[in-house]
PDB file of N, CA and C in Angstrom:
ATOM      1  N   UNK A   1      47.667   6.760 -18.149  1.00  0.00           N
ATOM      2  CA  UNK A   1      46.623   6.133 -18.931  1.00  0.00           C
ATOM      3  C   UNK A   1      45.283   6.311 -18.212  1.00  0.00           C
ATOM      4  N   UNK A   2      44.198   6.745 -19.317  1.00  0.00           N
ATOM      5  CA  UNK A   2      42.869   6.280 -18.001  1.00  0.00           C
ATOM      6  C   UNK A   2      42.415   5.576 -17.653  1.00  0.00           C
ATOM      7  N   UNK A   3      41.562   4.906 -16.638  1.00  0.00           N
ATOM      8  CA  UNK A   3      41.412   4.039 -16.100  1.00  0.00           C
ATOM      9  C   UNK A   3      39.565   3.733 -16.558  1.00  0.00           C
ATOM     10  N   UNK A   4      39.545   2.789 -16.587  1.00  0.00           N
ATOM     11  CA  UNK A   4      38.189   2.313 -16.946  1.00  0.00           C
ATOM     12  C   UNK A   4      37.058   3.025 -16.606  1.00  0.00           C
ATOM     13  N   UNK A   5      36.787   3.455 -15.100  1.00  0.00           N
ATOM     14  CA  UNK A   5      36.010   4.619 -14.708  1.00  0.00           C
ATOM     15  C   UNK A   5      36.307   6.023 -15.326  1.00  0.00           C
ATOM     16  N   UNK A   6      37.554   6.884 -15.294  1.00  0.00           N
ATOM     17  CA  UNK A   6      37.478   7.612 -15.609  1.00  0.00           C
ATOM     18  C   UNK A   6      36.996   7.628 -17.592  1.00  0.00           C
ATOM     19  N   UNK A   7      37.136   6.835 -17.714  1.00  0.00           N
ATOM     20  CA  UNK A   7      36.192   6.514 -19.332  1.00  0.00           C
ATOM     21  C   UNK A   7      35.038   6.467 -19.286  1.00  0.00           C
ATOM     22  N   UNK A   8      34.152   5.917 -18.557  1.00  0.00           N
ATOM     23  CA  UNK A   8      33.044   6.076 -18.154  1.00  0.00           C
ATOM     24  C   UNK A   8      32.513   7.465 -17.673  1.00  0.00           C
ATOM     25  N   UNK A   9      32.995   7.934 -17.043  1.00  0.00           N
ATOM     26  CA  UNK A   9      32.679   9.335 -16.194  1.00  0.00           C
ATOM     27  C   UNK A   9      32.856  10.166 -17.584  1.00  0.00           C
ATOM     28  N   UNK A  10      33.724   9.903 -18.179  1.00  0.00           N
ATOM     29  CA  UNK A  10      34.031  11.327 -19.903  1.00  0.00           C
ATOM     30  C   UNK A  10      32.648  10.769 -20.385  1.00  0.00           C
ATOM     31  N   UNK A  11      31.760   9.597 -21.193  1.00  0.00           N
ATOM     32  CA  UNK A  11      31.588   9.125 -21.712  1.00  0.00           C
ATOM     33  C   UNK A  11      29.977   9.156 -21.513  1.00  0.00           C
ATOM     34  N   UNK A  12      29.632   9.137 -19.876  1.00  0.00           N
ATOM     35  CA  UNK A  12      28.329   8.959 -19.703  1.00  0.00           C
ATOM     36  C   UNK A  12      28.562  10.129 -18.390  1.00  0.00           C
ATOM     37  N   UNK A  13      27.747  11.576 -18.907  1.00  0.00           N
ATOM     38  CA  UNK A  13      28.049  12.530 -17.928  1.00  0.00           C
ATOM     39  C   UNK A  13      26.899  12.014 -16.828  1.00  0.00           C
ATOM     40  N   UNK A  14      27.514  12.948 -15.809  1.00  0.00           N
ATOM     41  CA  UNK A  14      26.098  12.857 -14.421  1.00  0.00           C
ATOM     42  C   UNK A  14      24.776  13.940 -14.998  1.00  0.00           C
ATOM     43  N   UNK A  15      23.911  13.339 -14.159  1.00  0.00           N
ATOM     44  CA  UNK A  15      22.788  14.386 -14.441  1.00  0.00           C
ATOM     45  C   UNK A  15      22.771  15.485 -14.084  1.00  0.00           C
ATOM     46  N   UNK A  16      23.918  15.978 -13.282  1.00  0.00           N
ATOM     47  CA  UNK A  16      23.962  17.839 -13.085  1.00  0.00           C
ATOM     48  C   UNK A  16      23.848  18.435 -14.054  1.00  0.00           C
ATOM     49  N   UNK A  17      24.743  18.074 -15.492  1.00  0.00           N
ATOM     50  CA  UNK A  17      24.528  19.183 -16.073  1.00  0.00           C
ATOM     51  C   UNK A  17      23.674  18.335 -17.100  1.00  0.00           C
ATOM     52  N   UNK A  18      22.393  20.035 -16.939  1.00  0.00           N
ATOM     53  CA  UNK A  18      21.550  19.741 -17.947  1.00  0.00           C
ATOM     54  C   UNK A  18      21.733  20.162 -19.434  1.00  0.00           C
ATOM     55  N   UNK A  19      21.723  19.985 -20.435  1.00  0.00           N
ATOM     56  CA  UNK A  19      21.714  19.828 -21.511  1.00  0.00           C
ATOM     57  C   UNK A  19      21.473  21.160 -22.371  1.00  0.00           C
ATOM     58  N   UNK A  20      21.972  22.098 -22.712  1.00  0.00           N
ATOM     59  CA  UNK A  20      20.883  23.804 -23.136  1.00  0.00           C
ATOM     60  C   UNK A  20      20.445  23.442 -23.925  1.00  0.00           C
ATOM     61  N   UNK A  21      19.250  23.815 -24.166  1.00  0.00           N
ATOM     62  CA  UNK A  21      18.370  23.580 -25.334  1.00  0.00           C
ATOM     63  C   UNK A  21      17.839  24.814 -25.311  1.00  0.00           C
ATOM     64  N   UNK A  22      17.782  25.360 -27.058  1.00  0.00           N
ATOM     65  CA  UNK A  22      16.840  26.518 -27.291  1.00  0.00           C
ATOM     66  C   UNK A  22      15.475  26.710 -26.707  1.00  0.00           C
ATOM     67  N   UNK A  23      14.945  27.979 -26.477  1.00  0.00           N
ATOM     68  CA  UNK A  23      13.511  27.553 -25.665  1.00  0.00           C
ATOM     69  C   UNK A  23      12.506  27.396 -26.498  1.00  0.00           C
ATOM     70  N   UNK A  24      12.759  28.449 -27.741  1.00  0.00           N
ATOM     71  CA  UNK A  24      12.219  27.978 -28.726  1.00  0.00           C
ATOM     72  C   UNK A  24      11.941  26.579 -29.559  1.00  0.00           C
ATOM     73  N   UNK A  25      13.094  26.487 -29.447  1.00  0.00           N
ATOM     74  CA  UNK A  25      12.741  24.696 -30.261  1.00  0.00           C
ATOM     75  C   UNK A  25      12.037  23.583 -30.275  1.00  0.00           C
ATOM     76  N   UNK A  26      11.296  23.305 -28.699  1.00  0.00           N
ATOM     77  CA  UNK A  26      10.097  22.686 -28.596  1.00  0.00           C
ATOM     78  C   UNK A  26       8.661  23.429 -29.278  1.00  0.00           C
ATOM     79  N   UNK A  27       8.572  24.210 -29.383  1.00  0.00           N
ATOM     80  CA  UNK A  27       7.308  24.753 -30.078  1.00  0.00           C
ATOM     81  C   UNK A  27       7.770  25.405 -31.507  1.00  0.00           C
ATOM     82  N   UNK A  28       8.910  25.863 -32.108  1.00  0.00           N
ATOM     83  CA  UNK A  28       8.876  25.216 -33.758  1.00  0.00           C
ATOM     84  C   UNK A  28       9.314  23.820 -34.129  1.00  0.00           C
ATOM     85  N   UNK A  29       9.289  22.638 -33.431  1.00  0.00           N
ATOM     86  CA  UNK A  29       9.386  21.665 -33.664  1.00  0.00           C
ATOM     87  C   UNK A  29       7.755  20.929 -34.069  1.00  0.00           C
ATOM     88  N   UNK A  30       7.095  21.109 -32.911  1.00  0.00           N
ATOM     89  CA  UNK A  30       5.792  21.241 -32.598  1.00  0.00           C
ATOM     90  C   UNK A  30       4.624  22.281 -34.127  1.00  0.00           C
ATOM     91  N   UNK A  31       5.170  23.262 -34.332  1.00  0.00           N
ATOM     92  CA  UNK A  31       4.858  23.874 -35.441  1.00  0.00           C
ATOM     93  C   UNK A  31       4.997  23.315 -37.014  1.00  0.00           C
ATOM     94  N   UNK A  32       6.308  22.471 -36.887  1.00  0.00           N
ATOM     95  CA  UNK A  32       6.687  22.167 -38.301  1.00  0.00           C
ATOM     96  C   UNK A  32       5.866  20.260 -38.076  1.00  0.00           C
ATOM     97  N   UNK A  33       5.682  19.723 -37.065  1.00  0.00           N
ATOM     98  CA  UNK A  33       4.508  18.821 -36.995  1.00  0.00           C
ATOM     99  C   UNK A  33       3.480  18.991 -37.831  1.00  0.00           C
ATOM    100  N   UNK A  34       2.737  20.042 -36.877  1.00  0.00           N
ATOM    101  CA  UNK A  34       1.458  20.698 -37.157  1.00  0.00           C
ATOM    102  C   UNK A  34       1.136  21.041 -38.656  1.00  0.00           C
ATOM    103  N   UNK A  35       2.113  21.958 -39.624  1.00  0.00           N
ATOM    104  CA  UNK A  35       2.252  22.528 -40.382  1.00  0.00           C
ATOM    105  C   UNK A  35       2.527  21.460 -41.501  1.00  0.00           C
ATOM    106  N   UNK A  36       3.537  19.919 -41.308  1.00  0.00           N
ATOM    107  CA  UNK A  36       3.711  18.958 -42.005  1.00  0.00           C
ATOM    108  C   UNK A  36       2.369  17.877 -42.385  1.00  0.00           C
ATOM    109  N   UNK A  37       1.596  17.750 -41.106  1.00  0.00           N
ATOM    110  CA  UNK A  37       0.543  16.892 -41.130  1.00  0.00           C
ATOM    111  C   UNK A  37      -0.994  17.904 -41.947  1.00  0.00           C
ATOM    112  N   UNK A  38      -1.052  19.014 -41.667  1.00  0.00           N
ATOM    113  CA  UNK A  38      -1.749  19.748 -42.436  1.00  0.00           C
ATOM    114  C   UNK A  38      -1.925  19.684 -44.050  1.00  0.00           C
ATOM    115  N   UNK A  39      -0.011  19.457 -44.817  1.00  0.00           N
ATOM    116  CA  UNK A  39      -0.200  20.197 -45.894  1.00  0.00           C
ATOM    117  C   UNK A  39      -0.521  18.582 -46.510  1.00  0.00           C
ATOM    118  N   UNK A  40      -0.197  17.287 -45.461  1.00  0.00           N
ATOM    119  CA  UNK A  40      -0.050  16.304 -46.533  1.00  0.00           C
ATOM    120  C   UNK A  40      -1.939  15.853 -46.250  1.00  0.00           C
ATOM    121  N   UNK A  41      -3.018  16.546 -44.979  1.00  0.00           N
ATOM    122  CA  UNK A  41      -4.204  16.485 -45.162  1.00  0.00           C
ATOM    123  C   UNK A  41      -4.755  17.286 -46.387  1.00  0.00           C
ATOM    124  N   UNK A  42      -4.212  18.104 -46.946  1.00  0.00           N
ATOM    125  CA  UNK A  42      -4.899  19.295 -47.814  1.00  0.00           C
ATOM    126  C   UNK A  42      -4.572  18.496 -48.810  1.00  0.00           C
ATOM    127  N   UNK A  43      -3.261  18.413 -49.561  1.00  0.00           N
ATOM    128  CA  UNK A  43      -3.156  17.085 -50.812  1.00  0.00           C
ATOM    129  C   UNK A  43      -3.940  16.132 -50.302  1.00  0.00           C
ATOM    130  N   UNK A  44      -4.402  14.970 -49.773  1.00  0.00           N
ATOM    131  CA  UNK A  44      -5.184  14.029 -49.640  1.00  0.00           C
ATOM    132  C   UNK A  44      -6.613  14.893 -50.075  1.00  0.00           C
ATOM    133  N   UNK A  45      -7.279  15.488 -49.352  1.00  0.00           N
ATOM    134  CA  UNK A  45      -8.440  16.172 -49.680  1.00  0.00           C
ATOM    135  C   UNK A  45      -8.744  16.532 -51.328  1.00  0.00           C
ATOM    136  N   UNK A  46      -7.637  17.416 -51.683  1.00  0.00           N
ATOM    137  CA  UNK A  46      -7.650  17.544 -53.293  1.00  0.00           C
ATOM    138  C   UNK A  46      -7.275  16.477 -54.208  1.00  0.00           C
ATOM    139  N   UNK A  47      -6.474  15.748 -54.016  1.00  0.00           N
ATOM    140  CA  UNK A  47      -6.665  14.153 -54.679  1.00  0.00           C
ATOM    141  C   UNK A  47      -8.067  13.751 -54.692  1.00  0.00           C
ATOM    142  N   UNK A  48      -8.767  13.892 -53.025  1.00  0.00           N
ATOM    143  CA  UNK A  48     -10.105  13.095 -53.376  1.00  0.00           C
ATOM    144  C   UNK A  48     -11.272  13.629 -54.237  1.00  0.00           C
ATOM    145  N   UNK A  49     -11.102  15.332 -53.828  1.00  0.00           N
ATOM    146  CA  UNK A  49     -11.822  15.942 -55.089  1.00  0.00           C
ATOM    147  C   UNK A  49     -11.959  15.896 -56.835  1.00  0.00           C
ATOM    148  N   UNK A  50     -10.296  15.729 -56.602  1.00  0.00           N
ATOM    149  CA  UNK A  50     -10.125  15.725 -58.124  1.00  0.00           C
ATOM    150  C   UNK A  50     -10.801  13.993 -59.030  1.00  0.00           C
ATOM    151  N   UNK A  51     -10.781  13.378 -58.111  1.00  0.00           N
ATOM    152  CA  UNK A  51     -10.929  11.804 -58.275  1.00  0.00           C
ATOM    153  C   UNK A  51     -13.102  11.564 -58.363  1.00  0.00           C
ATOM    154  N   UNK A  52     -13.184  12.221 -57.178  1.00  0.00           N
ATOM    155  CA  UNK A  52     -14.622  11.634 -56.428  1.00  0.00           C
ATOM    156  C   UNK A  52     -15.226  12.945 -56.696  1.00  0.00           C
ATOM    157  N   UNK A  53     -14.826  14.094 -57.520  1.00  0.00           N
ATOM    158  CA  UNK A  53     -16.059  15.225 -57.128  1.00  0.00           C
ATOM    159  C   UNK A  53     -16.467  15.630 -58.365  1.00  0.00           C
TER     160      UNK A  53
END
């Protein structure tokens, strides 16, 4: 049976191993930000035109 630690040790690894992460993925994450907050400034802008211009 395992023992309480060894449940712990499966459960919550050590910090040796680091994690792979694409290298890419911080900067198209970062892109689809950028690219999300843009399109919902451009609708706001043309709402206000269509309203106020």
């Amino acid at each position: 049976m395992i023992s309480d630690i060894d449940c712990m040790r499966l459960a919550m690894p050590s910090g040796r191993h680091e994690p792979q992460r694409d290298p890419g993925l911080k900067r198209k994450a970062w892109l689809a930000v950028f690219l999300g907050s843009t399109l919902f400034w451009v609708v706001v802008a043309l709402l206000v035109w269509k309203y106020w211009g």
